[in-house]
C-alpha atoms as a PDB file:
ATOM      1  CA  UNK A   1      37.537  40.106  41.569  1.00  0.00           C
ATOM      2  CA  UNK A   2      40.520  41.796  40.017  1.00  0.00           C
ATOM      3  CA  UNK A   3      40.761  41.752  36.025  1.00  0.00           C
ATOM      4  CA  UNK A   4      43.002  39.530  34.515  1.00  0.00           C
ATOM      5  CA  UNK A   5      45.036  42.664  33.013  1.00  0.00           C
ATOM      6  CA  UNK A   6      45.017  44.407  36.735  1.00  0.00           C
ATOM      7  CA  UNK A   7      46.805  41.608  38.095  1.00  0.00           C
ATOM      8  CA  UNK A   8      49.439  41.038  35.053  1.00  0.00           C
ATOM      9  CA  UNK A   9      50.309  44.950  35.746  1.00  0.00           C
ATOM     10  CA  UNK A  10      50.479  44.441  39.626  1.00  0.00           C
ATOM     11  CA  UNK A  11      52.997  41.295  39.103  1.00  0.00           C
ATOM     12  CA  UNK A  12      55.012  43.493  36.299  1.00  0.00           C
ATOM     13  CA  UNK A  13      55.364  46.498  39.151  1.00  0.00           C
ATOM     14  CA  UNK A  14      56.127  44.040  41.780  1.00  0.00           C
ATOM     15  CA  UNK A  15      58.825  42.495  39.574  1.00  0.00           C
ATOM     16  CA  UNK A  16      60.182  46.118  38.338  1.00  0.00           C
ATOM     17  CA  UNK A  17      60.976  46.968  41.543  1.00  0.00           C
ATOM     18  CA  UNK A  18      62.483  44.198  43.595  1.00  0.00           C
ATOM     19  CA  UNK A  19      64.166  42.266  40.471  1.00  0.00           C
ATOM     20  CA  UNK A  20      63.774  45.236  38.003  1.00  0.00           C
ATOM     21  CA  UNK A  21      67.779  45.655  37.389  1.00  0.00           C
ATOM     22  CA  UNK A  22      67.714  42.383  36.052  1.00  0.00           C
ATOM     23  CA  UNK A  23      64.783  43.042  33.640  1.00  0.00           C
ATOM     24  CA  UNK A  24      62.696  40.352  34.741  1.00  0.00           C
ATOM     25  CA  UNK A  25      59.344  42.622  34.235  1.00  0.00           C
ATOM     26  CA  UNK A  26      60.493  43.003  30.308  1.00  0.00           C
ATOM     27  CA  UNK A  27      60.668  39.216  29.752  1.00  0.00           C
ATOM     28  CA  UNK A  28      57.287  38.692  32.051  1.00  0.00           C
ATOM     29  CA  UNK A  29      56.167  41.532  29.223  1.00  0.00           C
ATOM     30  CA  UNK A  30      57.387  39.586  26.409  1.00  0.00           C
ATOM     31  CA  UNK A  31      60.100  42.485  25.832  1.00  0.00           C
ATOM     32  CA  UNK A  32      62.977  39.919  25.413  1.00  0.00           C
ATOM     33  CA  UNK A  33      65.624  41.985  23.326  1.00  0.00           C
ATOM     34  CA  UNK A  34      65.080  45.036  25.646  1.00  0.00           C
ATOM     35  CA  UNK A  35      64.766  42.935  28.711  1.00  0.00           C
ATOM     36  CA  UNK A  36      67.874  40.907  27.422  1.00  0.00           C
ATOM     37  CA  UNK A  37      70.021  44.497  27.115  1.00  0.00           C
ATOM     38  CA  UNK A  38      68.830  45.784  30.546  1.00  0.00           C
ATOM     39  CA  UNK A  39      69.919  41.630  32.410  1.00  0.00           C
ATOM     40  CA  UNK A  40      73.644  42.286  30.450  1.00  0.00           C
ATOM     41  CA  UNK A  41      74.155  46.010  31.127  1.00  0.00           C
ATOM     42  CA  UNK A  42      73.519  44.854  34.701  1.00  0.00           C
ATOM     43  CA  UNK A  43      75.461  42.322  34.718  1.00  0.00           C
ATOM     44  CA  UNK A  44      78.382  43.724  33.104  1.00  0.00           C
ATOM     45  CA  UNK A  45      78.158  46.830  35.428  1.00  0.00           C
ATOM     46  CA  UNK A  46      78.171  45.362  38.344  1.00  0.00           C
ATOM     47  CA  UNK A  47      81.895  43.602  38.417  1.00  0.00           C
ATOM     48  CA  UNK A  48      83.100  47.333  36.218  1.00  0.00           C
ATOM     49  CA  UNK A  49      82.213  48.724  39.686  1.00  0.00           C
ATOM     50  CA  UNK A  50      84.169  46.713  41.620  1.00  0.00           C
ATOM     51  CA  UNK A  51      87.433  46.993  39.509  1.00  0.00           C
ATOM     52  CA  UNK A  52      87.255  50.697  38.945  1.00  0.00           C
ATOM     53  CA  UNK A  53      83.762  52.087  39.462  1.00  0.00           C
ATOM     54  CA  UNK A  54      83.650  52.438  35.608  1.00  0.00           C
ATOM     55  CA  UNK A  55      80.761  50.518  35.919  1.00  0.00           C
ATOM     56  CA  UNK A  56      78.679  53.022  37.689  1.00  0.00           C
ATOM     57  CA  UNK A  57      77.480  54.652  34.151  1.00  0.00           C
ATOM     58  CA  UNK A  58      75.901  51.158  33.449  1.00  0.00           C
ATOM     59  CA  UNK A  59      73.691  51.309  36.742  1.00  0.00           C
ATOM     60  CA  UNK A  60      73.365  54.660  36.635  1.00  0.00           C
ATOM     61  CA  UNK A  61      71.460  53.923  33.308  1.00  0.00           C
ATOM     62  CA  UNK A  62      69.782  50.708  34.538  1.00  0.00           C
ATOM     63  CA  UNK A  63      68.007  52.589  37.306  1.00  0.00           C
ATOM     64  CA  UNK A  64      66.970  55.118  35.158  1.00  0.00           C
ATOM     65  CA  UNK A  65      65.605  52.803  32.586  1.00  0.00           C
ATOM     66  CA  UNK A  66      63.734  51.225  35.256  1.00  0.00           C
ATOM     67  CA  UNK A  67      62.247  54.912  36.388  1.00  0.00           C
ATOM     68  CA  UNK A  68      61.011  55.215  33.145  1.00  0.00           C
ATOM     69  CA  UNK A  69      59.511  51.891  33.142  1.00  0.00           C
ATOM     70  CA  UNK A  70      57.075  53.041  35.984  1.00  0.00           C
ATOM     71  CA  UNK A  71      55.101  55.265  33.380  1.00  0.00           C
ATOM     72  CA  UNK A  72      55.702  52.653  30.732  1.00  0.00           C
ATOM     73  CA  UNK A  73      54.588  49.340  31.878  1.00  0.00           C
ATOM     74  CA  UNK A  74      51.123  50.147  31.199  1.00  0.00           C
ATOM     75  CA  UNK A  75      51.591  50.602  27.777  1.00  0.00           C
ATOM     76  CA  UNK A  76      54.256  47.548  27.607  1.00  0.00           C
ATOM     77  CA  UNK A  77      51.310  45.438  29.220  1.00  0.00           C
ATOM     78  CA  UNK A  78      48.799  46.444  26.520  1.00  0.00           C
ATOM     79  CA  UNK A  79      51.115  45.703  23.974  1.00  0.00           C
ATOM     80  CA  UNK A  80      51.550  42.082  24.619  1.00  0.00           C
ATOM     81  CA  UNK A  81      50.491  39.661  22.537  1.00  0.00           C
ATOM     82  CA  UNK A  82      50.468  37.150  25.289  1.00  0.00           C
ATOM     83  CA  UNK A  83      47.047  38.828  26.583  1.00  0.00           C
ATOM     84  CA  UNK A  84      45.474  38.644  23.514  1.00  0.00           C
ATOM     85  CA  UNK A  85      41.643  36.442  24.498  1.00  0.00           C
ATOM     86  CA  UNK A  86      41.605  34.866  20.865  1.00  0.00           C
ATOM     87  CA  UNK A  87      45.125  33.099  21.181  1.00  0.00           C
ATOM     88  CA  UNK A  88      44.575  29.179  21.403  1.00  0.00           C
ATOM     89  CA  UNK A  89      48.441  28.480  20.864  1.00  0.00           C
ATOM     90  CA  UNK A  90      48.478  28.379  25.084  1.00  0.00           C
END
């Protein structure tokens, strides 16, 4: 049977990479303010695009934010506080 941490960082990977624009693997990581600036640069971008392509830069960043987050969600996942055994506040 697969650890309880295994299948936390198979859910974040899954999430990174079909929602992963939206940050939705930074809030399942408890990363809320960087999750929160990745879900706005998105969704700021994405009408910039459409009006001017301006809005390219903002993707352009968002995508490589989120190829960075494949070495770093790991590390994200070990530093949540959620997965802490001793926490009885559940």
């Amino acid at each position: 049977m697969a650890s309880k941490r295994a299948k936390r960082l198979v859910l974040s990977y899954v999430l990174l990479v079909t929602l992963g624009w939206f940050g939705l693997h930074r809030f399942y990581l408890r990363h809320t303010k960087s999750a929160r600036l990745m879900l706005i640069t998105t969704l700021v971008s994405v009408p910039l695009v459409a009006l001017g392509g301006i809005g390219a830069f903002g993707l352009y960043a968002v995508f490589f934010w989120m190829l960075a987050d494949l070495f770093l969600v790991p590390a994200m996942e070990r530093a949540d506080p959620g997965t802490s055994m001793d926490r009885t506040d559940v």
